[in-house]
Protein backbone atom coordinates (compact mmCIF):
# COMPACT_ATOMS: atom_id res chain seq x y z
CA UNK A 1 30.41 -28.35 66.84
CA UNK A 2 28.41 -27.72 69.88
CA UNK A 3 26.21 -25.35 67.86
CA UNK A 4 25.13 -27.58 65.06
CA UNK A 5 21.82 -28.60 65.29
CA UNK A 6 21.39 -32.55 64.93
CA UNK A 7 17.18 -32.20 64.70
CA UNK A 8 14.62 -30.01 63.61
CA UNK A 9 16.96 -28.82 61.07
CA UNK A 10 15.18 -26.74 58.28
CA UNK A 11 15.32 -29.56 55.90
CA UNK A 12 14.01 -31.62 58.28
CA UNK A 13 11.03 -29.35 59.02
CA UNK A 14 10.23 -28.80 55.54
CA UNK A 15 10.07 -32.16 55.03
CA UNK A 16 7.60 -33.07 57.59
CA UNK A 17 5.34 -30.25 56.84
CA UNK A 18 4.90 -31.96 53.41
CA UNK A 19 4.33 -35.07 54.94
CA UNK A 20 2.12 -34.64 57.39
CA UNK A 21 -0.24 -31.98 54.64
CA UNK A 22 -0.31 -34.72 52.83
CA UNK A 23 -1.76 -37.23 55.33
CA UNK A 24 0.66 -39.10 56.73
CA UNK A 25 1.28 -39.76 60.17
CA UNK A 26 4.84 -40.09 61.69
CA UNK A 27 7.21 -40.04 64.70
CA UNK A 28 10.43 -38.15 64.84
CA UNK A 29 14.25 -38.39 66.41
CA UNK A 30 13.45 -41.82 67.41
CA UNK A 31 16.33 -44.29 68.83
CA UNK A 32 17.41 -46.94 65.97
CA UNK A 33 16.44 -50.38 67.49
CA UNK A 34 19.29 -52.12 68.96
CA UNK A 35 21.66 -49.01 68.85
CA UNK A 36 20.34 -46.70 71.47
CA UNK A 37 22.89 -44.01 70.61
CA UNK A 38 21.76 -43.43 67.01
CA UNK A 39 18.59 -42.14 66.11
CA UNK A 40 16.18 -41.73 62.76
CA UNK A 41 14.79 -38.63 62.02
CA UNK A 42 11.76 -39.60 60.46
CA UNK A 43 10.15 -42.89 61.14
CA UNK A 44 6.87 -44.39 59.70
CA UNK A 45 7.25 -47.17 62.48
CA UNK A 46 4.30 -49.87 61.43
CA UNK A 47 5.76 -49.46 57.86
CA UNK A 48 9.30 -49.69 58.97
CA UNK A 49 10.11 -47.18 57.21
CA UNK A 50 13.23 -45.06 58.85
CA UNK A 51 14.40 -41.72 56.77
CA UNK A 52 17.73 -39.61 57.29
CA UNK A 53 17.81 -36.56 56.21
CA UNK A 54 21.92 -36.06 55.85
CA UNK A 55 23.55 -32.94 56.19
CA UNK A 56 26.20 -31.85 53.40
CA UNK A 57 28.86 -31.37 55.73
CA UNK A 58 28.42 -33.88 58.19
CA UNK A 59 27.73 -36.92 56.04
CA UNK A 60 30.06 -36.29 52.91
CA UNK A 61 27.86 -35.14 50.29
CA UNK A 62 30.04 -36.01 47.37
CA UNK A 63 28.29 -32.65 45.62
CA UNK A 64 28.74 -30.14 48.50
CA UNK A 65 31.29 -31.68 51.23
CA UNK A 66 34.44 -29.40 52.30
CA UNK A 67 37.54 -30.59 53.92
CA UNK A 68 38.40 -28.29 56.50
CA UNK A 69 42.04 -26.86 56.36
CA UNK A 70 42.66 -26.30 59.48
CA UNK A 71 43.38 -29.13 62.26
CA UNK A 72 42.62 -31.39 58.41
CA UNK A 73 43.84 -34.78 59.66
CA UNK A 74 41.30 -35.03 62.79
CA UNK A 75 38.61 -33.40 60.46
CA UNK A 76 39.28 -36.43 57.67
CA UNK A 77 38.87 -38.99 60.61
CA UNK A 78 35.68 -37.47 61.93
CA UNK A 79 33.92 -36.95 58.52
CA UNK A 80 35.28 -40.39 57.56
CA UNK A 81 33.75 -42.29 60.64
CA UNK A 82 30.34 -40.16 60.29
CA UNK A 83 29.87 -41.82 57.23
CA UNK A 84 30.82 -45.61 58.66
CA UNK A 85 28.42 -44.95 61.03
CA UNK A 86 25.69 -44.17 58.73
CA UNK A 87 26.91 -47.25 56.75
CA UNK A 88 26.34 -49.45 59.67
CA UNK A 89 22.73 -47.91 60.99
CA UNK A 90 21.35 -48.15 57.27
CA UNK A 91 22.82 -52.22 57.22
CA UNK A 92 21.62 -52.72 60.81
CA UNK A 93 18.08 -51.14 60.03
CA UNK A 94 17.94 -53.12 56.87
CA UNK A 95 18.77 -56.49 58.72
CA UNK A 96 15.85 -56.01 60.72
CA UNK A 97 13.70 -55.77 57.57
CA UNK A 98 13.43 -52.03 57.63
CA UNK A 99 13.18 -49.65 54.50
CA UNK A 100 16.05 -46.64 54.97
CA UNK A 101 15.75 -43.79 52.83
CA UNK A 102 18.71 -41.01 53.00
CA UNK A 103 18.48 -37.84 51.51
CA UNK A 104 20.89 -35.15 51.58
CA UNK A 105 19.59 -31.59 52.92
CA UNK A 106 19.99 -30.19 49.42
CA UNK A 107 17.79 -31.90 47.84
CA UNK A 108 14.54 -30.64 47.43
CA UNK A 109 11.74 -31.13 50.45
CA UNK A 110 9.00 -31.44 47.72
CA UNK A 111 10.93 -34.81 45.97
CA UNK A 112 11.96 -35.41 49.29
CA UNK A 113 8.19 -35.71 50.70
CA UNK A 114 7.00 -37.58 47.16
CA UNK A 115 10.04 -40.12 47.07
CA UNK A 116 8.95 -40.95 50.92
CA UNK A 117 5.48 -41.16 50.05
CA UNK A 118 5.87 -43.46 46.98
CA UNK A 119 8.32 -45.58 49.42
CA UNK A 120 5.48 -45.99 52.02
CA UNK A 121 2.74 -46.97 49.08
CA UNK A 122 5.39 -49.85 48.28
CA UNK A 123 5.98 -50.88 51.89
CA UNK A 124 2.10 -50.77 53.09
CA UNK A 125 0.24 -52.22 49.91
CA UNK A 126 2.34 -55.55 50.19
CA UNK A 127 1.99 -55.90 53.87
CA UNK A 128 -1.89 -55.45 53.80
CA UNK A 129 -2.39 -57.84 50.89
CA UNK A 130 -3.86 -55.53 48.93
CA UNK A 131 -3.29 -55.54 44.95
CA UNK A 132 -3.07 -51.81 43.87
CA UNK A 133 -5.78 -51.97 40.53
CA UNK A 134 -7.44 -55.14 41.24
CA UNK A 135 -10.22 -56.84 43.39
């Protein structure tokens, strides 16, 4: 376990190099408000906008996630509270009037990057009081 990256996993990277070509402006591995422990791995923090970029094994990618055999039982428990946890960060970031996006590293960087972008479009036009279309 000590090996496993937790950031600037490839996904991750590739993700933010779409981002930031396209224009956007960001701050990364940044401590979740209120739970010091935990932290986002992309934040667009004047949006509040907070995006997770979930690993297959780690989080439980219902596509790609593997039980391993050996030592199973502690394995279950440790997958299983992974994905509490990220249960309870996305509800506490959402209480606080944040947007959370989760993707899961499979998934392409390119949808990734335009999903976020569309997200951000919806979370800045309201708050400026701008109408998108309309003077």
């Amino acid at each position: 376990m000590s090996r496993q990256g937790s950031r600037d996993t490839a996904p991750e990277i590739a993700v933010r190099r779409l981002l930031h070509a396209s224009g956007l402006r960001y701050r990364v591995n940044v401590p979740v408000p209120g739970m010091p422990r935990r932290t986002i791995d992309i934040v667009f923090p004047r949006a509040k906008v907070a995006i997770f970029l979930d690993g297959c094994f780690w989080h439980g990618c219902p596509q790609h996630a593997t039980q391993p055999k050996s030592n199973a039982e502690w394995w279950r428990n440790k997958l299983d509270k992974n994905m509490a946890r990220d249960v309870e960060t996305t509800r506490h970031l959402q209480d606080q009037g944040w947007t959370v996006l989760r993707f899961w590293e499979h998934e392409a960087p390119e949808d990734v990057a335009n999903r976020v972008s569309r997200s951000l479009i919806g979370a800045i036009v309201p708050a400026a009081g701008f109408t998108p279309g309309g003077l």
